[in-house]
Protein backbone atom coordinates (compact mmCIF):
# COMPACT_ATOMS: atom_id res chain seq x y z
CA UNK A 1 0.00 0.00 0.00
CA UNK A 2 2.89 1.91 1.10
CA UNK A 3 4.83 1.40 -2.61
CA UNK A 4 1.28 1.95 -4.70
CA UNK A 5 0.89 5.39 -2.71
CA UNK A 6 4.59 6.45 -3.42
CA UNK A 7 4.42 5.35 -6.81
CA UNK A 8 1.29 7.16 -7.39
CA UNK A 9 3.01 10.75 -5.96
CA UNK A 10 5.46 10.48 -8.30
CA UNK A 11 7.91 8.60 -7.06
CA UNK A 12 10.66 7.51 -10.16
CA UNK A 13 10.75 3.91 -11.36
CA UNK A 14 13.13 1.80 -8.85
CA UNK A 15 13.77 3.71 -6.02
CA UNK A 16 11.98 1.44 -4.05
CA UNK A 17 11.38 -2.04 -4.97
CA UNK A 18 8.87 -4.42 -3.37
CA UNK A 19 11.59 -7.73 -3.66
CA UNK A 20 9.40 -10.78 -1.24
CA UNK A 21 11.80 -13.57 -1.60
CA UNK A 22 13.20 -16.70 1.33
CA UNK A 23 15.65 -14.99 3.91
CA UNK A 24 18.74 -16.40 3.18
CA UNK A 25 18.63 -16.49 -0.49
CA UNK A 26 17.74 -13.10 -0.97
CA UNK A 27 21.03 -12.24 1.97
CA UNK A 28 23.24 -14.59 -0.28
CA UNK A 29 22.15 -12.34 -3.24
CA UNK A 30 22.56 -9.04 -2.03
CA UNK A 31 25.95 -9.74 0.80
CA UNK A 32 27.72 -10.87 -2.81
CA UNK A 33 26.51 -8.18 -4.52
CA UNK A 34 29.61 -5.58 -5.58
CA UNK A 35 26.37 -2.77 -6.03
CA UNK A 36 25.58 -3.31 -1.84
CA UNK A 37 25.51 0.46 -0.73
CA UNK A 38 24.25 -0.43 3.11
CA UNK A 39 21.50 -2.95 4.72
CA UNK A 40 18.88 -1.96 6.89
CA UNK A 41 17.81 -5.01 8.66
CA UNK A 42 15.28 -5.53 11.69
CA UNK A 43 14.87 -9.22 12.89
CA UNK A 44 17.18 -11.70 14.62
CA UNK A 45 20.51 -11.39 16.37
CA UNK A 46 21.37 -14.30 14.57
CA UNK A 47 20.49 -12.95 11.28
CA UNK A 48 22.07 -9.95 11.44
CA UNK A 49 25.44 -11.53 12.71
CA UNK A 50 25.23 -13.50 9.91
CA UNK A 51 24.68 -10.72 6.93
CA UNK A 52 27.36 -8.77 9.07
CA UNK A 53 29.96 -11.40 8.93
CA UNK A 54 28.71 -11.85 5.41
CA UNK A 55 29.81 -8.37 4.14
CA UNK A 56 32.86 -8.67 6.10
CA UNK A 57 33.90 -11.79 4.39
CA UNK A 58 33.29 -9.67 0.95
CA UNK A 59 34.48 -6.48 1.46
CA UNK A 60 36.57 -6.23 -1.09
CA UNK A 61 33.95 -7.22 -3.80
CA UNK A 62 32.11 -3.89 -2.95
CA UNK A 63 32.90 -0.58 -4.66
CA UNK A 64 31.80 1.22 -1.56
CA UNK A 65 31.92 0.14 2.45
CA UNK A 66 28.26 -1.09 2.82
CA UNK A 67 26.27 0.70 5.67
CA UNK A 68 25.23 -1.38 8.93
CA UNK A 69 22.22 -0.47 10.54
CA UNK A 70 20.36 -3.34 12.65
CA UNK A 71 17.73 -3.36 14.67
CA UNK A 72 17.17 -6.86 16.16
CA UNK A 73 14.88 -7.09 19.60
CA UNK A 74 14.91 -6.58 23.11
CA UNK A 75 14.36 -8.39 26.76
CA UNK A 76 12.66 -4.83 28.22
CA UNK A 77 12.17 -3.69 31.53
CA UNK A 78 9.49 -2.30 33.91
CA UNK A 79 11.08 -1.08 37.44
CA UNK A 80 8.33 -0.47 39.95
CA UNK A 81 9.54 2.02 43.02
CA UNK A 82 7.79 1.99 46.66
CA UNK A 83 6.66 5.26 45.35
CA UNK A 84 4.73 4.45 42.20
CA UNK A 85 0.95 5.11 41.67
CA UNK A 86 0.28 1.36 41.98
CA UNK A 87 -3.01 1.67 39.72
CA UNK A 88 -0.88 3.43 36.69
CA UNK A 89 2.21 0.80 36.76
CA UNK A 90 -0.50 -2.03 36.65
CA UNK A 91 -2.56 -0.46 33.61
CA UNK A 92 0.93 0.63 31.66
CA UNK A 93 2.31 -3.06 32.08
CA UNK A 94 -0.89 -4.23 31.06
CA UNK A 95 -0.16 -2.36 27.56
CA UNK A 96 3.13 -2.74 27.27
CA UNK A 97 3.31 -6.25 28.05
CA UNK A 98 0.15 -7.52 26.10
CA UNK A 99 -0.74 -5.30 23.13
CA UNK A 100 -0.21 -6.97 19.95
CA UNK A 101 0.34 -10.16 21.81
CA UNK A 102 3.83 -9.24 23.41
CA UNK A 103 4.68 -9.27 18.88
CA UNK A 104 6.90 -6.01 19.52
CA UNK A 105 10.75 -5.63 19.83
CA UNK A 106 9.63 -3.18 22.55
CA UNK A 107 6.99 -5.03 24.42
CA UNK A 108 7.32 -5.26 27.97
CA UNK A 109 9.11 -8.47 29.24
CA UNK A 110 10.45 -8.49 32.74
CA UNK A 111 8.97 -6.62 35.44
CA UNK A 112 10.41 -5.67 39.20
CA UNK A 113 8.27 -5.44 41.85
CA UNK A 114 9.06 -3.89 45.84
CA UNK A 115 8.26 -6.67 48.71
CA UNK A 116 5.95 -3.58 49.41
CA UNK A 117 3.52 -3.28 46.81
CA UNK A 118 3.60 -6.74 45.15
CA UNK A 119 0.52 -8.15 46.64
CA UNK A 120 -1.75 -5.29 45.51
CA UNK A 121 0.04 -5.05 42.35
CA UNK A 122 -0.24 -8.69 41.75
CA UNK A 123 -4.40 -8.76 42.87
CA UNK A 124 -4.67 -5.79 40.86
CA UNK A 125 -2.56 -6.99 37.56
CA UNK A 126 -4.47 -10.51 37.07
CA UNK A 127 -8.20 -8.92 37.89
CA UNK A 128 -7.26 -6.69 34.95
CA UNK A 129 -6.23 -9.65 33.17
CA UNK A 130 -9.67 -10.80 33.32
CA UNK A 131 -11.06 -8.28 31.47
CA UNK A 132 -9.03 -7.85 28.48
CA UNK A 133 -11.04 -9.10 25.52
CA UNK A 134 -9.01 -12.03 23.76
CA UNK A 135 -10.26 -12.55 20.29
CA UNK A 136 -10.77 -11.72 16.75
CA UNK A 137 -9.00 -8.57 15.51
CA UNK A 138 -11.77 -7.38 13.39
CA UNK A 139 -13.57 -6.80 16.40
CA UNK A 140 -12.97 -3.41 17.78
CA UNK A 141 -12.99 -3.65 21.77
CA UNK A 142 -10.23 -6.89 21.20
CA UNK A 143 -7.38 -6.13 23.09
CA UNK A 144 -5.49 -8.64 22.04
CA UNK A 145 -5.42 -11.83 19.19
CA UNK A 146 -3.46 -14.45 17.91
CA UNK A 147 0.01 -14.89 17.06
CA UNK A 148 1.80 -14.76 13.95
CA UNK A 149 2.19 -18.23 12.62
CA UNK A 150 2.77 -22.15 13.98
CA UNK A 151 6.38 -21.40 14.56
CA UNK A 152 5.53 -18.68 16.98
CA UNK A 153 2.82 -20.51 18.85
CA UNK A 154 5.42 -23.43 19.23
CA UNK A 155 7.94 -21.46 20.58
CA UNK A 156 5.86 -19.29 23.33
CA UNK A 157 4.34 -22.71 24.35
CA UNK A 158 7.71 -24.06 25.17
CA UNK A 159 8.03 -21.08 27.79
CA UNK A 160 4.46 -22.11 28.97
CA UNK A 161 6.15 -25.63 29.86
CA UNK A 162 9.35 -24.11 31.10
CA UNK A 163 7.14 -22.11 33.57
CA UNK A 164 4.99 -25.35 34.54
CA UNK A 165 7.98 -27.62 35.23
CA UNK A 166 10.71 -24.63 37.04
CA UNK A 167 10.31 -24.90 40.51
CA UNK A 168 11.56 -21.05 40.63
CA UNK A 169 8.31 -20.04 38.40
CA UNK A 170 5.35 -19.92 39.01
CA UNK A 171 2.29 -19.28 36.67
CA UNK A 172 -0.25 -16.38 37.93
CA UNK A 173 -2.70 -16.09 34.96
CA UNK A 174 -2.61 -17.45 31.74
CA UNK A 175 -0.24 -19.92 30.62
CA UNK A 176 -2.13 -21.88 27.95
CA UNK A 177 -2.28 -22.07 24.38
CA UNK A 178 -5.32 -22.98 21.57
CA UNK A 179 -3.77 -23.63 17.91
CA UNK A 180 -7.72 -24.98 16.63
CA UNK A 181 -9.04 -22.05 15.36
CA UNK A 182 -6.00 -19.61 14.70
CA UNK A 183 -2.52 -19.48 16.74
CA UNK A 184 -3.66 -18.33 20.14
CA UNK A 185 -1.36 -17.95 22.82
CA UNK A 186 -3.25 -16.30 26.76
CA UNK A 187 -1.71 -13.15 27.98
CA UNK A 188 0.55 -14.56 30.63
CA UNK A 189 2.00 -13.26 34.03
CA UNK A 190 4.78 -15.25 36.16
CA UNK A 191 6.84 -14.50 39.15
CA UNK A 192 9.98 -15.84 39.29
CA UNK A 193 12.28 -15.98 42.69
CA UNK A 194 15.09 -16.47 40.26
CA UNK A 195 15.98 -13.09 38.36
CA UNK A 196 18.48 -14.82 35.98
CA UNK A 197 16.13 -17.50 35.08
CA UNK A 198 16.47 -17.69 30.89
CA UNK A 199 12.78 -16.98 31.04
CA UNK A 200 14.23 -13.47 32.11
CA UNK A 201 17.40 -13.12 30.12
CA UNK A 202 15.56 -14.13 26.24
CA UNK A 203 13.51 -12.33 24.07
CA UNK A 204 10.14 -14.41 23.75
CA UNK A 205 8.03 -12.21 21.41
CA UNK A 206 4.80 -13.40 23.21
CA UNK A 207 2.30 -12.18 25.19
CA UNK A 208 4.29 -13.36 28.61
CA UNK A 209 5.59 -11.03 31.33
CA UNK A 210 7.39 -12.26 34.28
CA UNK A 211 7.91 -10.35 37.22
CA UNK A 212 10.32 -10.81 40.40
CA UNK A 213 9.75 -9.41 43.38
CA UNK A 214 12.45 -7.35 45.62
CA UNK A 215 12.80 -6.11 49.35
CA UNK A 216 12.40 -2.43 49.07
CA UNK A 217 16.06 -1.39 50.65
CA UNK A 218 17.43 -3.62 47.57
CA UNK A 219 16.60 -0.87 44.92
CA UNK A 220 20.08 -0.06 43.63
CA UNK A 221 20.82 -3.54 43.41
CA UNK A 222 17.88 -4.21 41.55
CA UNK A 223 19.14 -1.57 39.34
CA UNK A 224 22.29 -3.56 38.71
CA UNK A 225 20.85 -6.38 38.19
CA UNK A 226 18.30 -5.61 35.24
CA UNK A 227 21.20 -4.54 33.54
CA UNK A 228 23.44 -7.42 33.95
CA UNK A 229 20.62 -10.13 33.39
CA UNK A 230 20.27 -9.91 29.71
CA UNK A 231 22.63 -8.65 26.50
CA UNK A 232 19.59 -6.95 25.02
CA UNK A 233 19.22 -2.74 25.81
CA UNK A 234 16.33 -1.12 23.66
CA UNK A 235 13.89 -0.35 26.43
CA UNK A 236 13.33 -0.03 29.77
CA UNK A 237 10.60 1.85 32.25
CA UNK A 238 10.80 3.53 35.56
CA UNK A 239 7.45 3.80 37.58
CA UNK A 240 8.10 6.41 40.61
CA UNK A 241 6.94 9.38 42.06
CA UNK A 242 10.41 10.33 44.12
CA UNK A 243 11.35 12.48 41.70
CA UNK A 244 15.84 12.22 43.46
CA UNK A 245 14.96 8.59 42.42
CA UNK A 246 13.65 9.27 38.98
CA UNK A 247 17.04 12.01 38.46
CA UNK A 248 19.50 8.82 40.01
CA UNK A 249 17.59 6.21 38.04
CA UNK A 250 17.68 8.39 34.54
CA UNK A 251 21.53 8.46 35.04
CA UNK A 252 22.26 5.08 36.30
CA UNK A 253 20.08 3.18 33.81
CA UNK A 254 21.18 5.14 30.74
CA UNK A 255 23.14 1.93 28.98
CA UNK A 256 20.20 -0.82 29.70
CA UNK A 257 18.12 0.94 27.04
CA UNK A 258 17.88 3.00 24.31
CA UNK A 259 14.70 4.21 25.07
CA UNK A 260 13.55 5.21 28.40
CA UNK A 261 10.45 5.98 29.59
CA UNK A 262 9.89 7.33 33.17
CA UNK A 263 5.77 6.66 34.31
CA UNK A 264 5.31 5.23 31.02
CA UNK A 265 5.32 1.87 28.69
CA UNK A 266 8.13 0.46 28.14
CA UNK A 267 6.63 0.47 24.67
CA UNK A 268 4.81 3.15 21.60
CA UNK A 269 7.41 5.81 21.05
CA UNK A 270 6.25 7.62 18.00
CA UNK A 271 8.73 8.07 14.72
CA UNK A 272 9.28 11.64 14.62
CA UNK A 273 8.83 12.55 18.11
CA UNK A 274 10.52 10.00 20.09
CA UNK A 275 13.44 8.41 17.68
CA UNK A 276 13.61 5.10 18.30
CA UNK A 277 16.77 2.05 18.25
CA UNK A 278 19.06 0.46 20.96
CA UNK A 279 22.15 -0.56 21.82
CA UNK A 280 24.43 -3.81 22.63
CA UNK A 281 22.32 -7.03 21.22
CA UNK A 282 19.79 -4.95 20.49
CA UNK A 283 20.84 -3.15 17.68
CA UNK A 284 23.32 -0.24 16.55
CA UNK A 285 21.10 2.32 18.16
CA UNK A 286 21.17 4.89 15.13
CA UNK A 287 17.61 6.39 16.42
CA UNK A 288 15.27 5.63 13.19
CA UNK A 289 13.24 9.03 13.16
CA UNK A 290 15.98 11.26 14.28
CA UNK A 291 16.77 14.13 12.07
CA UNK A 292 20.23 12.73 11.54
CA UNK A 293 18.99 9.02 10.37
CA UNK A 294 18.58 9.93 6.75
CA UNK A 295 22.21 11.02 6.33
CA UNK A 296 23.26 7.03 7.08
CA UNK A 297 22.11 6.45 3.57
CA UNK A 298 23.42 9.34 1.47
CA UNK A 299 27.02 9.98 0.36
CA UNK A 300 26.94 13.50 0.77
CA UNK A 301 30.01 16.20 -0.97
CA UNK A 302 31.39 18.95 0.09
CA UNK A 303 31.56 21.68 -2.75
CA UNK A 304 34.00 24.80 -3.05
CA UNK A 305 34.79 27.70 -5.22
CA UNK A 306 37.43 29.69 -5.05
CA UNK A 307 36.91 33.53 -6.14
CA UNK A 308 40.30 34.18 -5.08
CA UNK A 309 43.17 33.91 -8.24
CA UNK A 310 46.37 32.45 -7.02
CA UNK A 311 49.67 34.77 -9.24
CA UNK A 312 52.06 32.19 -7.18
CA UNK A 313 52.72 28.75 -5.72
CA UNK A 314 54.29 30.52 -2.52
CA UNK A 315 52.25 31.58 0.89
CA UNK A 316 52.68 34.56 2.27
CA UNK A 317 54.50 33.55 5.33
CA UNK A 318 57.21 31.89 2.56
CA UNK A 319 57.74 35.58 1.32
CA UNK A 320 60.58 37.31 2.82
């Protein structure tokens, strides 16, 4: 729709081309190509290794150096503080962990929840759960659907099971799957006493959140942690109203994401207003819908005249 519109405006003749071919054979074609100007990839850390390595391997094949930019997921963070509006941190992880079924490279994963406010956020968090509508897309109070495909379903089961047999996790709401109809996978919360179980450190891309709860005097710690636990860093949350812990947390948290939100989603920045990319596994953080992103893909020059006529090859501090 995109491509007809363009085209329609004006747009020359193979600018853009609409190319759907099978992953790797369209990444053999165009990592051998000696006409590769630069790659902009979102998907897999694998894949992008790969087509990275791949123009490394041919470098000299190229007439130019071949652009990088990837962006490739994220294991993201909501920090709950003793000070937090309890009722907005339950409705923001609600959206940030669930919309789209968890299908987002910013969707909310991990969550970390003060000894103090855990059992009201917990009773509060699954009676909401209750209410979100789970069904067909074309119907417009759905808050959520299916997933993408078989694949998907398979592999967001296989964290259901993880959950079930882990003595360290424990299921709160949700947890099953239905492939009869469609590939539907239930919003699903877990707590976890173990904050570097893998169901913490990997990027599902499901509609599963798992929290872990911490004694309030172990903030900074917690801080710390969240960092450490995973390689990903494209976005994290901060849910407090202690606005010296909001300034700390803005500066101590500022490499476990590349986009932080404080008393918001981890999730929704809009291109244009909030540029958006991360860092580390998760990408090479060049801020798609930052004024500067366009000038990755030109090759710009530098032009002067000179109005100035030279009657010598000597400078005047040569002159006697």
């Amino acid at each position: 729709m995109v491509y007809k519109i363009l085209t329609e405006a004006g747009m020359p003749s193979g600018v853009v081309n609409f190319v759907p071919a099978d992953g790797p054979v369209l990444g053999n074609v165009i990592t051998q190509s000696s006409e590769l100007g630069g790659i902009n990839f979102t998907g897999s850390v694998p894949t992008f290794r790969w087509l990275w390595k791949e123009v490394g391997n041919n470098l000299e094949k190229y007439r130019c150096y071949p652009r990088l930019v990837g962006e490739c997921g994220g294991k993201n963070y909501h920090l709950v503080h003793p000070s937090a509006d309890l009722e907005h941190a339950v409705h923001s992880t609600i959206r940030g962990a669930f919309e789209y079924s968890g299908q987002k490279c910013s969707a909310t994963s991990r969550l970390y929840v003060p000894g103090s406010l855990w059992p009201k956020f917990r009773d509060s968090f699954v009676e909401a759960m209750k209410s979100l509508k789970f069904g067909s897309p074309l119907e417009f109070d759905t808050f959520t659907s299916s997933v993408i495909d078989a694949k998907a379903i398979k592999r967001i089961g296989s964290y259901f099971e993880h959950a079930k047999v882990t003595g360290e996790l424990k299921i709160l709401a949700g947890g099953n799957i239905n492939d009869s109809t469609g590939y539907y996978a239930e919003p699903t919360f877990i707590k976890t006493s173990n904050p570097l179980d893998r169901i913490m450190k990997e990027e599902i891309f499901g509609p599963v959140l798992t929290a872990y709860v911490y004694r309030d005097e172990d903030i900074y710690d917690v801080m710390e942690l969240l960092q450490k636990t995973t390689d990903y860093a494209l976005t994290g949350a901060v849910f407090a109203e202690d606005k010296d812990f909001l300034t700390r947390a803005a500066q101590e948290l500022k490499y476990s994401c590349g986009n932080f939100y404080i008393n918001d989603k981890s999730t929704g920045a809009v291109v244009g207003q909030q540029p958006f990319g991360g860092s580390r596994l998760s990408g090479t953080n060049d801020k798609a819908g930052a004024p500067h992103y366009i000038s990755r893909w030109g090759s710009y020059q530098s032009v002067k005249e000179s109005f100035t006529k030279l009657n010598t090859w000597k400078y005047p501090y040569m002159e006697n």
